[in-house]
Protein backbone atom coordinates (compact mmCIF):
# COMPACT_ATOMS: atom_id res chain seq x y z
CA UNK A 1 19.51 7.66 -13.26
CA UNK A 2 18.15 10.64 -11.77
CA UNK A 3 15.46 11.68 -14.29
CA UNK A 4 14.98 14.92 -12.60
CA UNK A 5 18.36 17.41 -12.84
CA UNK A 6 19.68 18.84 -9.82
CA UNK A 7 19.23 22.19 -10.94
CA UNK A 8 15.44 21.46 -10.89
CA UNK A 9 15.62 20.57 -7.24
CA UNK A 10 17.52 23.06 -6.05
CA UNK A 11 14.66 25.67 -7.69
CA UNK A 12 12.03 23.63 -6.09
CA UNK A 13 13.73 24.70 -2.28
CA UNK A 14 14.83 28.45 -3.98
CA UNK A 15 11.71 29.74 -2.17
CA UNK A 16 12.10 28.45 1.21
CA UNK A 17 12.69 25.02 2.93
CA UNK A 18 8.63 24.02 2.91
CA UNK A 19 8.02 24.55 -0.75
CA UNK A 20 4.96 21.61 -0.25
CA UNK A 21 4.06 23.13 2.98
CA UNK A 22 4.54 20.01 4.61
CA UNK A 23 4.75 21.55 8.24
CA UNK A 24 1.26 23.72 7.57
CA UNK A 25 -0.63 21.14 5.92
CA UNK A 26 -3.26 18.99 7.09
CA UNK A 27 -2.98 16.78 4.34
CA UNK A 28 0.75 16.51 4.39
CA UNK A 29 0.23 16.01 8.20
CA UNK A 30 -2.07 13.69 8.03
CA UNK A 31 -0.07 11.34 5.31
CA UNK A 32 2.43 11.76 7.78
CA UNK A 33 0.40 10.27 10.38
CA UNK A 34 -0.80 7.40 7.89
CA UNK A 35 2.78 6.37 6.79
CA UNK A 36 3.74 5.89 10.37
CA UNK A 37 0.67 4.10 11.27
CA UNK A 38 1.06 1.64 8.18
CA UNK A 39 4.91 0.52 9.70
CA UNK A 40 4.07 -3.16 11.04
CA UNK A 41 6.49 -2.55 14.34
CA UNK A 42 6.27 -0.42 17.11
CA UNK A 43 9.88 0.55 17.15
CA UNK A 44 12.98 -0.22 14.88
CA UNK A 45 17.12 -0.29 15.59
CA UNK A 46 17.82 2.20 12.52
CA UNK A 47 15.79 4.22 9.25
CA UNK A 48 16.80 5.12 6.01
CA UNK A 49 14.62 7.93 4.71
CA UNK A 50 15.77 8.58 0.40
CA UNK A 51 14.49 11.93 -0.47
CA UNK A 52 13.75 13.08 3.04
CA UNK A 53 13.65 16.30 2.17
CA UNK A 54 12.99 18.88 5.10
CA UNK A 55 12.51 16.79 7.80
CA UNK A 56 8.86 16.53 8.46
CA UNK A 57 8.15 12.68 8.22
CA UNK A 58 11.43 12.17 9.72
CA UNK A 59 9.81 14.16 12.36
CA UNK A 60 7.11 11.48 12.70
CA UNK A 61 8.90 8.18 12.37
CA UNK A 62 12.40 9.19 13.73
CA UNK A 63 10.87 9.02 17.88
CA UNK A 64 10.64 5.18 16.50
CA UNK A 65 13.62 4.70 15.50
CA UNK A 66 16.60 4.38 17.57
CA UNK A 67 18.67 5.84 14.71
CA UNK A 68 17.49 7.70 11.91
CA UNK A 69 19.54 8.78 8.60
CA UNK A 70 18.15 10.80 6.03
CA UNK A 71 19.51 11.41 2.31
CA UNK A 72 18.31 14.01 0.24
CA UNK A 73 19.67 15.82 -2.75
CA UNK A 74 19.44 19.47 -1.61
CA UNK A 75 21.22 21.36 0.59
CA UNK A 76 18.49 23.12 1.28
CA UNK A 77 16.51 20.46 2.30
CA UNK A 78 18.71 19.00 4.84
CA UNK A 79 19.61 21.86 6.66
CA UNK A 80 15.97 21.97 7.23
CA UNK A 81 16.02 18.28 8.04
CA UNK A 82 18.95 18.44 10.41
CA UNK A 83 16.85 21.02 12.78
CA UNK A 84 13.59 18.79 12.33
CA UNK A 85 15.47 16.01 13.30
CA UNK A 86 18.36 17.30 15.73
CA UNK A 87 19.82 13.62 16.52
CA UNK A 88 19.50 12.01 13.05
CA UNK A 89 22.29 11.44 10.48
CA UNK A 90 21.91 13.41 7.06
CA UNK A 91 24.09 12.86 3.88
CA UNK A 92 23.41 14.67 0.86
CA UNK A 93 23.10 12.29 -2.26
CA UNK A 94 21.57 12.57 -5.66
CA UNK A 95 20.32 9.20 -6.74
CA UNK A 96 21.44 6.60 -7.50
CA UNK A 97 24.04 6.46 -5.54
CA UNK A 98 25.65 4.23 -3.19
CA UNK A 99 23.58 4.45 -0.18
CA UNK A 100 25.41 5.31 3.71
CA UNK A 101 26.64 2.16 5.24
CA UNK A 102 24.10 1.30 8.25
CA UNK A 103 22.18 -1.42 9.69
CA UNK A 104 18.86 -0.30 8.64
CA UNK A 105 15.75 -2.33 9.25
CA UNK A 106 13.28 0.36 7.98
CA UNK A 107 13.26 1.81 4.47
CA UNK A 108 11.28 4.45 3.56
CA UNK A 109 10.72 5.73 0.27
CA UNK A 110 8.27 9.16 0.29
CA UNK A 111 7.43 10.54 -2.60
CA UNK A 112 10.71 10.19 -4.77
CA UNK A 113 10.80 7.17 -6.96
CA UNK A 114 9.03 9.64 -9.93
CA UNK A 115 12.35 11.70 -9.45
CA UNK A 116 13.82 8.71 -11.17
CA UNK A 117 13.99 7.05 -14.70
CA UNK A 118 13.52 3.46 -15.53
CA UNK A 119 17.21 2.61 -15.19
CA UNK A 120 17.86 4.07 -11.62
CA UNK A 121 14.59 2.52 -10.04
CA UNK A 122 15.75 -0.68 -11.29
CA UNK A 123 19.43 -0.35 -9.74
CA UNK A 124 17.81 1.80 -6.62
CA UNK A 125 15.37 -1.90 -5.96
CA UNK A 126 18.87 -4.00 -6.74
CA UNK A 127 20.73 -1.99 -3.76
CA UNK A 128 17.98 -1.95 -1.86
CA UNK A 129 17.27 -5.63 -1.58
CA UNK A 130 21.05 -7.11 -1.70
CA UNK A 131 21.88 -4.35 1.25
CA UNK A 132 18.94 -4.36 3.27
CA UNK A 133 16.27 -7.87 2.19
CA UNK A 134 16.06 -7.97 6.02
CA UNK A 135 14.16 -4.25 5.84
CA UNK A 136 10.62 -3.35 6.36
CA UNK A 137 10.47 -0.96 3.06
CA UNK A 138 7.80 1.74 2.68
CA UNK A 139 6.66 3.47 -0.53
CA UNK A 140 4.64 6.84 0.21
CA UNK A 141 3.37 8.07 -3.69
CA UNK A 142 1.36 10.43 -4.84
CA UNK A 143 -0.99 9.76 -7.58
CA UNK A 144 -1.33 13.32 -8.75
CA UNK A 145 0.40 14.72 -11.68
CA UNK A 146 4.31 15.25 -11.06
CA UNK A 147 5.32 17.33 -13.67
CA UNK A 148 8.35 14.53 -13.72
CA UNK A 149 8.72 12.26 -17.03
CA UNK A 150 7.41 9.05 -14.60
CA UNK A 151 4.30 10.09 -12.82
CA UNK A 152 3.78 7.96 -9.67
CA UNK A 153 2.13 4.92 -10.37
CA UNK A 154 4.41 4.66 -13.69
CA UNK A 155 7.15 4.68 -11.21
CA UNK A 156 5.94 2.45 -8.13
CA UNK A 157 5.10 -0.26 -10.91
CA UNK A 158 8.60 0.39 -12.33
CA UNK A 159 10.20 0.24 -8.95
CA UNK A 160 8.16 -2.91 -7.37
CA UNK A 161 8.60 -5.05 -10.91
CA UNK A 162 12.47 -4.33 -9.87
CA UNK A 163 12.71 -5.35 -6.72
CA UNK A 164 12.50 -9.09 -5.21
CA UNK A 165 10.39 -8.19 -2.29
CA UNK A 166 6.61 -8.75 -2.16
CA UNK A 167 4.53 -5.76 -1.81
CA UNK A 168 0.43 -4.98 -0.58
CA UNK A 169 -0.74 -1.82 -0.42
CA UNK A 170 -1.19 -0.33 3.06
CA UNK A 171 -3.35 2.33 2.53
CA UNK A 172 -4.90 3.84 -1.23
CA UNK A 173 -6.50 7.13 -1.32
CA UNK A 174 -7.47 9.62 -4.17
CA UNK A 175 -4.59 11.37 -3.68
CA UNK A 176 -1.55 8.66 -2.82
CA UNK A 177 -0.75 4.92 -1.59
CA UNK A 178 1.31 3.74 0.57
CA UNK A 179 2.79 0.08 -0.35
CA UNK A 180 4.67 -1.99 2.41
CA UNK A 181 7.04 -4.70 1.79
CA UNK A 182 7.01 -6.48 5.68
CA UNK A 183 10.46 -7.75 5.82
CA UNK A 184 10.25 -11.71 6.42
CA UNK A 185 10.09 -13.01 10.30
């Protein structure tokens, strides 16, 4: 389940649509730059984003992508996301949830899998990999404090125990990782 209520989210976007700063930020920008730069192909047929909140690394990886769909759980959030992103799909969705039909081939996780408990990473990894084990997945976390009951790395290890796909870290800083699971060839 979500571990994180609603209500919570909603105040997080109460303020404004950037409430990270993710479009002023170098850093923000420049994780951006790193999660698209870790995806192992050039271009994909279709991208599920979970959590994509405004828009911003949809902004990145969507030219890549000949569709794009984003779910978030705040309205908020994908108004925001449906201006970033003009020609992607949006649904709004608080997880877990039965994820929008779709041929994806990417699947990116940002920065949401401490949102969750125990229970709905595990069922999140079970859709994830009877729907989609044909998917390059991403996992973007941040290793600072959450202010969530998982903090990140509680939640990645949680999340990639779960699932049946093999993971390696793409890129490890002091401040997040990014794992890949490379979808088999």
């Amino acid at each position: 389940m979500m571990a994180v209520p609603s209500e919570k989210l909603d105040r997080i976007y109460a303020g404004g649509d950037d409430p990270w700063g993710f479009r002023s930020s170098a850093y923000e920008q420049s994780k951006f730059r790193a999660t698209c730069a870790a995806l192992p192909r050039a271009r994909y047929r279709s991208a599920l984003e979970l959590g994509c909140g405004n828009g911003e690394l949809a902004r990145h990886v969507a030219p890549r992508c000949a569709a794009y769909t984003g779910v978030d759980a705040v309205e908020t959030a994908l108004h925001a996301a449906r201006r970033a992103v003009p020609r992607g799909r949006f649904h709004r969705l608080f997880l877990p949830a039965p994820l929008p039909e779709g041929a994806y081939d990417l699947l990116l996780l940002s920065e949401i899998l401490y949102f969750l408990d125990p229970a709905g990473l595990e069922a999140l990894a079970d859709q994830l990999d009877r729907r989609w084990p044909m998917a390059d997945l991403v996992c973007v976390t941040w290793l600072g404090p959450s202010g969530n009951p998982l903090e990140g790395q509680e939640a990645l290890g949680i999340f990639r125990t779960a699932s049946r796909r093999a993971f390696r870290p793409a890129r490890i800083t002091s401040q997040y990782r990014i794992d890949l699971s490379r979808a088999p060839r």
